[in-house]
Protein backbone atom coordinates (compact mmCIF):
# COMPACT_ATOMS: atom_id res chain seq x y z
CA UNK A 1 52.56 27.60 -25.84
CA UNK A 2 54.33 24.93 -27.73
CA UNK A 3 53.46 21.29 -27.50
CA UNK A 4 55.58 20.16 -24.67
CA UNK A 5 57.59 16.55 -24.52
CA UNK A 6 55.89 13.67 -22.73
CA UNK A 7 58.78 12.50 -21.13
CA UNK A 8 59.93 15.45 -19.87
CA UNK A 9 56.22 16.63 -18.44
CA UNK A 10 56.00 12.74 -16.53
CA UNK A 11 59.92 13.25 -15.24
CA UNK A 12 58.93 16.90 -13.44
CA UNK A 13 55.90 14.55 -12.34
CA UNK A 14 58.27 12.71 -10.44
CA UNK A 15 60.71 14.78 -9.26
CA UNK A 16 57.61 16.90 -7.80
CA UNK A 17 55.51 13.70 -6.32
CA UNK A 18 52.60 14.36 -8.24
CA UNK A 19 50.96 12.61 -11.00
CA UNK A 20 50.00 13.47 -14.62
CA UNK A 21 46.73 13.26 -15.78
CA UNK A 22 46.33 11.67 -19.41
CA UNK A 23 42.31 11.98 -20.63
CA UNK A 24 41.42 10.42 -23.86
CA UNK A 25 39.06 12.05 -26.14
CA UNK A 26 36.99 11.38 -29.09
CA UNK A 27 35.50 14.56 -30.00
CA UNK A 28 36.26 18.42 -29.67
CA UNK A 29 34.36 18.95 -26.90
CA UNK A 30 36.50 17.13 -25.01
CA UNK A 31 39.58 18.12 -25.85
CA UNK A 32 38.76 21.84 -25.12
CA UNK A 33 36.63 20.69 -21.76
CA UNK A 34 40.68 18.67 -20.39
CA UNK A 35 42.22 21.68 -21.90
CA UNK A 36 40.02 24.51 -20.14
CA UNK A 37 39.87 22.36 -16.82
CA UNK A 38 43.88 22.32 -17.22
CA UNK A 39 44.05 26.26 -17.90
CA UNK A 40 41.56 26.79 -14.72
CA UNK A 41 43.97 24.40 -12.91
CA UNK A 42 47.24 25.85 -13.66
CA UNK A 43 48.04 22.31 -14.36
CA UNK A 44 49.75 20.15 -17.24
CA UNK A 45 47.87 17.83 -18.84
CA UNK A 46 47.88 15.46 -21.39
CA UNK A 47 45.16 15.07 -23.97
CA UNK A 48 45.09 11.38 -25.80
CA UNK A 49 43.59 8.82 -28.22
CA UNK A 50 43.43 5.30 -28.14
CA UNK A 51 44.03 3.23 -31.26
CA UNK A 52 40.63 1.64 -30.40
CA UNK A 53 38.57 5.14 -30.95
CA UNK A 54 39.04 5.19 -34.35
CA UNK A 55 35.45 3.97 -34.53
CA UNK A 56 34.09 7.46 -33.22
CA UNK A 57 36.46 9.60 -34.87
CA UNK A 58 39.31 8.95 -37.64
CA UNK A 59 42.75 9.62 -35.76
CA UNK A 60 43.31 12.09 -38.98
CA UNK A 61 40.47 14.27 -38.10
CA UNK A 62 40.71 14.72 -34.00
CA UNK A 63 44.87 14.80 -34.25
CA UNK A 64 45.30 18.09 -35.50
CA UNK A 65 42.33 19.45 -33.61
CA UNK A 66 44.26 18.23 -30.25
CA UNK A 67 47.66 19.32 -31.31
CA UNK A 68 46.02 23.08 -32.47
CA UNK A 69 43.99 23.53 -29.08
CA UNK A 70 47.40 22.53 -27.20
CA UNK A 71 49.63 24.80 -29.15
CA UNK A 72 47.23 27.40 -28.16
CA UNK A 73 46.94 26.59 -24.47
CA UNK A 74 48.17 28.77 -21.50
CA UNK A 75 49.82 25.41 -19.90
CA UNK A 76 51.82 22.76 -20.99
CA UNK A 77 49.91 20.18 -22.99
CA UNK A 78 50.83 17.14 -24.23
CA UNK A 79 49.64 15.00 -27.03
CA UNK A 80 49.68 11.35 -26.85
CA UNK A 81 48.27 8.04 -29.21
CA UNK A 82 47.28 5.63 -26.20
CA UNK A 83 47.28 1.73 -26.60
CA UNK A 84 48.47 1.83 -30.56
CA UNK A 85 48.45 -1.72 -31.40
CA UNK A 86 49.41 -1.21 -35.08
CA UNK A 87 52.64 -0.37 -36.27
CA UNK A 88 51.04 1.91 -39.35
CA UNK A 89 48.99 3.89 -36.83
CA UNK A 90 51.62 4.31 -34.56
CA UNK A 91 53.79 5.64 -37.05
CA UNK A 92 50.91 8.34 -38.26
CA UNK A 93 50.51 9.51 -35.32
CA UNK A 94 54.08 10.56 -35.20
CA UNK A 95 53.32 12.03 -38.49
CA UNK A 96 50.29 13.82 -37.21
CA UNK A 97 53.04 15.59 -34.68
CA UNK A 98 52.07 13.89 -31.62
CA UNK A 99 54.59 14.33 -28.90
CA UNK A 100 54.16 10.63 -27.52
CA UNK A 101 53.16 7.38 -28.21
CA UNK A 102 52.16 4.04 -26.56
CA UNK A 103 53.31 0.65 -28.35
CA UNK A 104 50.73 -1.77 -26.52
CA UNK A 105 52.00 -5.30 -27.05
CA UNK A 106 51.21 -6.06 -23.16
CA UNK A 107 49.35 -9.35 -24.99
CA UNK A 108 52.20 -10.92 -26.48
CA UNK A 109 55.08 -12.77 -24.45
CA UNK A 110 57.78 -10.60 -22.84
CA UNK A 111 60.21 -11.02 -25.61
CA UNK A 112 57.59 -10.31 -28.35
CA UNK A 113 56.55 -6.98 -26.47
CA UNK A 114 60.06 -5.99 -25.96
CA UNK A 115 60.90 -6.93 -30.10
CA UNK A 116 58.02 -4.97 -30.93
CA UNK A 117 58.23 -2.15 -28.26
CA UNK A 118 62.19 -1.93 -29.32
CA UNK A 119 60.83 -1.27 -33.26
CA UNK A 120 58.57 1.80 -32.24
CA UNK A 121 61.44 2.99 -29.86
CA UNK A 122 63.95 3.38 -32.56
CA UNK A 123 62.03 5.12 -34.69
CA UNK A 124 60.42 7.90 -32.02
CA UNK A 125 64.02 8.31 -30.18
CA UNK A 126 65.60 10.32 -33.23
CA UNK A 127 62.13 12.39 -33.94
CA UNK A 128 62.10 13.58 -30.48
CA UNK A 129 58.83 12.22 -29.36
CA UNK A 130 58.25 9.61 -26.28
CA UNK A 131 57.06 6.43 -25.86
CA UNK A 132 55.49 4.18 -23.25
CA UNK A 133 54.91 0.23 -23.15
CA UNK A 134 53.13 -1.70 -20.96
CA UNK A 135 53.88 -4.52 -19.41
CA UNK A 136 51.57 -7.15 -16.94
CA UNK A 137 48.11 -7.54 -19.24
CA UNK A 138 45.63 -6.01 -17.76
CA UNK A 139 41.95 -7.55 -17.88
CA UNK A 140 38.85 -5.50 -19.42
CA UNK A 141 35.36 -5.02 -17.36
CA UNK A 142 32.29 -3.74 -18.49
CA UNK A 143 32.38 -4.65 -21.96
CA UNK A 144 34.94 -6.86 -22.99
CA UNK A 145 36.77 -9.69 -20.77
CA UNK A 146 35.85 -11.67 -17.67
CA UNK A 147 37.21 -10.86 -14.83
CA UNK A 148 38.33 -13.13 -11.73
CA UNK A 149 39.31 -10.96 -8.71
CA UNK A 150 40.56 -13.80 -7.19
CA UNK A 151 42.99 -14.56 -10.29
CA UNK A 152 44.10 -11.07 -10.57
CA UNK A 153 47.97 -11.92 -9.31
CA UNK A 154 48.47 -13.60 -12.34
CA UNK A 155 48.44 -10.27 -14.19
CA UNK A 156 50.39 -8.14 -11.45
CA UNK A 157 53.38 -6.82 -13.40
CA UNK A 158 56.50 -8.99 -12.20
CA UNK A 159 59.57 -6.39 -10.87
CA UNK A 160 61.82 -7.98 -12.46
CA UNK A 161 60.71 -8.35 -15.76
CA UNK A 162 59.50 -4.72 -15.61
CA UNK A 163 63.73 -3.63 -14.59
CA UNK A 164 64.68 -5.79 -17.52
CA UNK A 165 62.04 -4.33 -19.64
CA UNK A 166 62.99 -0.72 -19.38
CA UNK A 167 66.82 -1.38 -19.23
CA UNK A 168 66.28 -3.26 -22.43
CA UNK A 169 63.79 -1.31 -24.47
CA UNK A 170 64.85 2.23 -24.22
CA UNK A 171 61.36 3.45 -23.74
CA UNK A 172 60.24 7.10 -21.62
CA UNK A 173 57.12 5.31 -19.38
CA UNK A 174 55.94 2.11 -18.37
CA UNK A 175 52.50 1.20 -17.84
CA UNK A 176 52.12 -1.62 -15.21
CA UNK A 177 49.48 -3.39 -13.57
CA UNK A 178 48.54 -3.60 -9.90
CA UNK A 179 45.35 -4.42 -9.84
CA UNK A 180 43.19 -2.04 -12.06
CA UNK A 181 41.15 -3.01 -14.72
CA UNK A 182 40.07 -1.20 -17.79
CA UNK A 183 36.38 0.53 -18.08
CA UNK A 184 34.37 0.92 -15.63
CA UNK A 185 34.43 -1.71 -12.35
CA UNK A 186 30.85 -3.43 -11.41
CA UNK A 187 33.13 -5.03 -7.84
CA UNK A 188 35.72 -3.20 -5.74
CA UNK A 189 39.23 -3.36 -7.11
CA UNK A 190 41.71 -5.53 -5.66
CA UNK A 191 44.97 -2.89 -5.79
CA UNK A 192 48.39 -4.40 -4.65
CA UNK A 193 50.23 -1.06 -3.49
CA UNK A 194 53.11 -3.95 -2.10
CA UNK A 195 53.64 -5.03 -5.80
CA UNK A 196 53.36 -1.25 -6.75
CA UNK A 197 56.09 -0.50 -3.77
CA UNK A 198 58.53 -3.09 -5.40
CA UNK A 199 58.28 -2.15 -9.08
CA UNK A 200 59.07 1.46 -8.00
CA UNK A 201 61.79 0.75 -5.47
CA UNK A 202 63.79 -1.55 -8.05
CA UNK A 203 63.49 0.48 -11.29
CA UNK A 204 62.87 4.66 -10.26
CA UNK A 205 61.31 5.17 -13.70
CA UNK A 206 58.24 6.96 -14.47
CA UNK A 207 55.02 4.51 -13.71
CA UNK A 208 51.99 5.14 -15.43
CA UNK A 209 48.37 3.24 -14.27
CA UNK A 210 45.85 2.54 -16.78
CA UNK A 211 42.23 1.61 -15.88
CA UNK A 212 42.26 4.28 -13.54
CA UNK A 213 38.46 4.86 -13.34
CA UNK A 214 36.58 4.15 -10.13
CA UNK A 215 39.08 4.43 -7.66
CA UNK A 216 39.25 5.98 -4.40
CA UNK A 217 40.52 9.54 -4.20
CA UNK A 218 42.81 8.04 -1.43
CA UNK A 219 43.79 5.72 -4.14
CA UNK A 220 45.00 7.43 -6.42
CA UNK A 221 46.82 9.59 -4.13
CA UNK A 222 48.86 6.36 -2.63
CA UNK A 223 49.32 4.82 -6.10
CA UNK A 224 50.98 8.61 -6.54
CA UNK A 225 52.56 7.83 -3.41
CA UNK A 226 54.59 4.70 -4.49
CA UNK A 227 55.64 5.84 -8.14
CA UNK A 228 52.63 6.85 -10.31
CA UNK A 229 53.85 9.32 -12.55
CA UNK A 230 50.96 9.45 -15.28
CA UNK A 231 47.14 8.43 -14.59
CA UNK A 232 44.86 7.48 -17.78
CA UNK A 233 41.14 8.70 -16.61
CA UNK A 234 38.30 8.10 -19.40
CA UNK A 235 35.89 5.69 -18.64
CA UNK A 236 34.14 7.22 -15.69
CA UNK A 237 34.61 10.58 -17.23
CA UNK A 238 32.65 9.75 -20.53
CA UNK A 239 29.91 7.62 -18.54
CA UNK A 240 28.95 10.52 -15.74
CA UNK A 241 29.20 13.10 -18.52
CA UNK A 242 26.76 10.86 -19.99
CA UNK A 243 24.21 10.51 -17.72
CA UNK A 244 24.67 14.62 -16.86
CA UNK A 245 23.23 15.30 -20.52
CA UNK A 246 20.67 12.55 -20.01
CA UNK A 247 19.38 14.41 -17.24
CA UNK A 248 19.77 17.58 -18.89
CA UNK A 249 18.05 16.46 -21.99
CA UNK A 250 15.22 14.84 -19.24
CA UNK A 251 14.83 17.95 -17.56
CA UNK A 252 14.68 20.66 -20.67
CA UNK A 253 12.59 23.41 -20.29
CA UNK A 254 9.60 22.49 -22.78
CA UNK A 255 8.88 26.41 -23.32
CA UNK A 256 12.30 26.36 -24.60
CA UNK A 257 13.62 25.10 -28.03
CA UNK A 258 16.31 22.57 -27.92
CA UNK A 259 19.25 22.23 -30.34
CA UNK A 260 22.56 19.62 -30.74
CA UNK A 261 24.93 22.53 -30.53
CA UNK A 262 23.25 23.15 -26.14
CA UNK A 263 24.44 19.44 -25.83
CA UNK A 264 28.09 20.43 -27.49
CA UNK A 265 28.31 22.81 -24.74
CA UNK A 266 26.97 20.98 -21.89
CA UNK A 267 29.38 18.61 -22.65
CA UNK A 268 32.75 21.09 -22.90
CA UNK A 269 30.94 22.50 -19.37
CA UNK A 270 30.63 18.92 -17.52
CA UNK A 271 34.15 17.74 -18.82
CA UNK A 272 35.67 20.50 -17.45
CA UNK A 273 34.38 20.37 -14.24
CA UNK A 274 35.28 16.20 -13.85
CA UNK A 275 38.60 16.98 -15.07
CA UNK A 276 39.32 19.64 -12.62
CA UNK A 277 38.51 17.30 -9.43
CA UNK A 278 40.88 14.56 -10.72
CA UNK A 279 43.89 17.02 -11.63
CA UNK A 280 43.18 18.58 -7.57
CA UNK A 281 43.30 14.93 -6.55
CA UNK A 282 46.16 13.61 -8.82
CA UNK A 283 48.19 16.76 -6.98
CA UNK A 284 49.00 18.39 -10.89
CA UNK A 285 47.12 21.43 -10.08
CA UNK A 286 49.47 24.73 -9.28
CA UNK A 287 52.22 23.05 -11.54
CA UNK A 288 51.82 24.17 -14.37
């Protein structure tokens, strides 16, 4: 199957009132655990990297292993550089053949992020390939900023802005916040589904949540509800994968010898399985 189009894969999303699920990766066994899970599913699915991963594995080495596996899936697959902060890696993964991209200049004032988001647009739009933006910064737990539930309105995505921002930028997805935080939450999340209600009431565009991790199966299905379109799930995934190997390693048979390459498996085994509970819950599965 060819590599599908972003934009059209998160439109069918909501036309059929389901949502997308977007998994990052940073190693093979990944990709093929999404892409199996997908296949099992009959789902589409869309496999991604983050600008920020490039520490694990050099966006030059795991793009063409994600673009080979999802040419050679039985489903639609997308392929997608998440949070690209950088205009130079931005543009290589367009080179790399990536069917979408994310210009994330949610940190900069709302005429700097539309400037920039505006540059990345006009260079994607003619090479057929999709791009999202996100708008509302979104605060970092479990490894990077402090977060104050009680001061999360000030980073609710404003409606207005967001209608101005996609009537203005030209871009295919918008990635607003609500309430989620990135990585994984230590404290309940405080989710506005009102503010979520207004954004998609004013602008019927596709909405895409980041910081997805932790929530509520009910929660997800509600944010799909009111306009949720695409759902980025990684930091739970890679920390109970995690601890399954831990215990796997923990509990190895000591009659047994034990290699790297029964880890690389567990691994493909344990993301599959993950993967195919959130694309049941995010309501993807049968669409395909």
């Amino acid at each position: 199957m060819v590599l599908v189009n972003t934009k059209d894969m998160v439109q069918k999303a909501k036309k059929g009132h389901y949502a997308v699920g977007s998994f990052n990766v940073t190693d093979i066994e990944m990709v093929r655990g999404i892409v199996s899970a997908a296949e099992k599913e009959s789902s589409p699915v869309i496999i991604q990297f983050a600008e920020l991963h490039d520490k694990y594995v050099p966006l030059d080495v795991i793009g063409p292993v994600m673009i080979n596996i999802a040419k050679k899936a039985t489903v639609p697959v997308a392929v997608h550089f998440d949070h690209g902060e950088t205009f130079d890696n931005i543009v290589r993964a367009m080179k790399l053949g990536f069917t979408s991209v994310m210009i994330d200049a949610s940190g900069d004032d709302f005429e700097t992020n539309l400037r920039r988001t505006k540059e990345i647009v006009k260079i994607a739009k003619p090479l057929g390939i999709s791009v999202e933006a996100e708008l509302g910064p979104m605060n970092r737990e479990g490894g990077g900023d402090d977060v104050d539930y009680k001061d999360l309105n000030k980073t609710y995505t404003d409606p207005q802005e967001a209608k101005a921002f996609i009537d203005e930028s030209g871009i295919d997805m918008l990635a607003i916040a609500y309430g989620t935080v990135h990585g994984v939450y230590t404290q309940k999340p405080h989710l506005s589904f009102e503010r979520l209600q207004k954004i998609s009431n004013l602008v019927d565009f596709p909405l895409v949540v980041h910081g997805a991790s932790g929530l509520k199966d009910e929660e997800y299905r509600k944010s799909v509800e009111n306009g949720i379109c695409k759902i980025n799930y990684y930091s739970e995934m890679v920390h109970r994968v995690a601890l399954g190997v831990q215990k796997k390693l923990e509990e190895g048979d000591s009659n047994k010898q034990m290699f790297i390459s029964d880890v690389s498996i567990w691994e493909t085994e344990m993301v599959e399985k993950e993967i195919s509970e959130r694309l049941r819950v995010f309501g993807s599965a049968g669409k395909a």
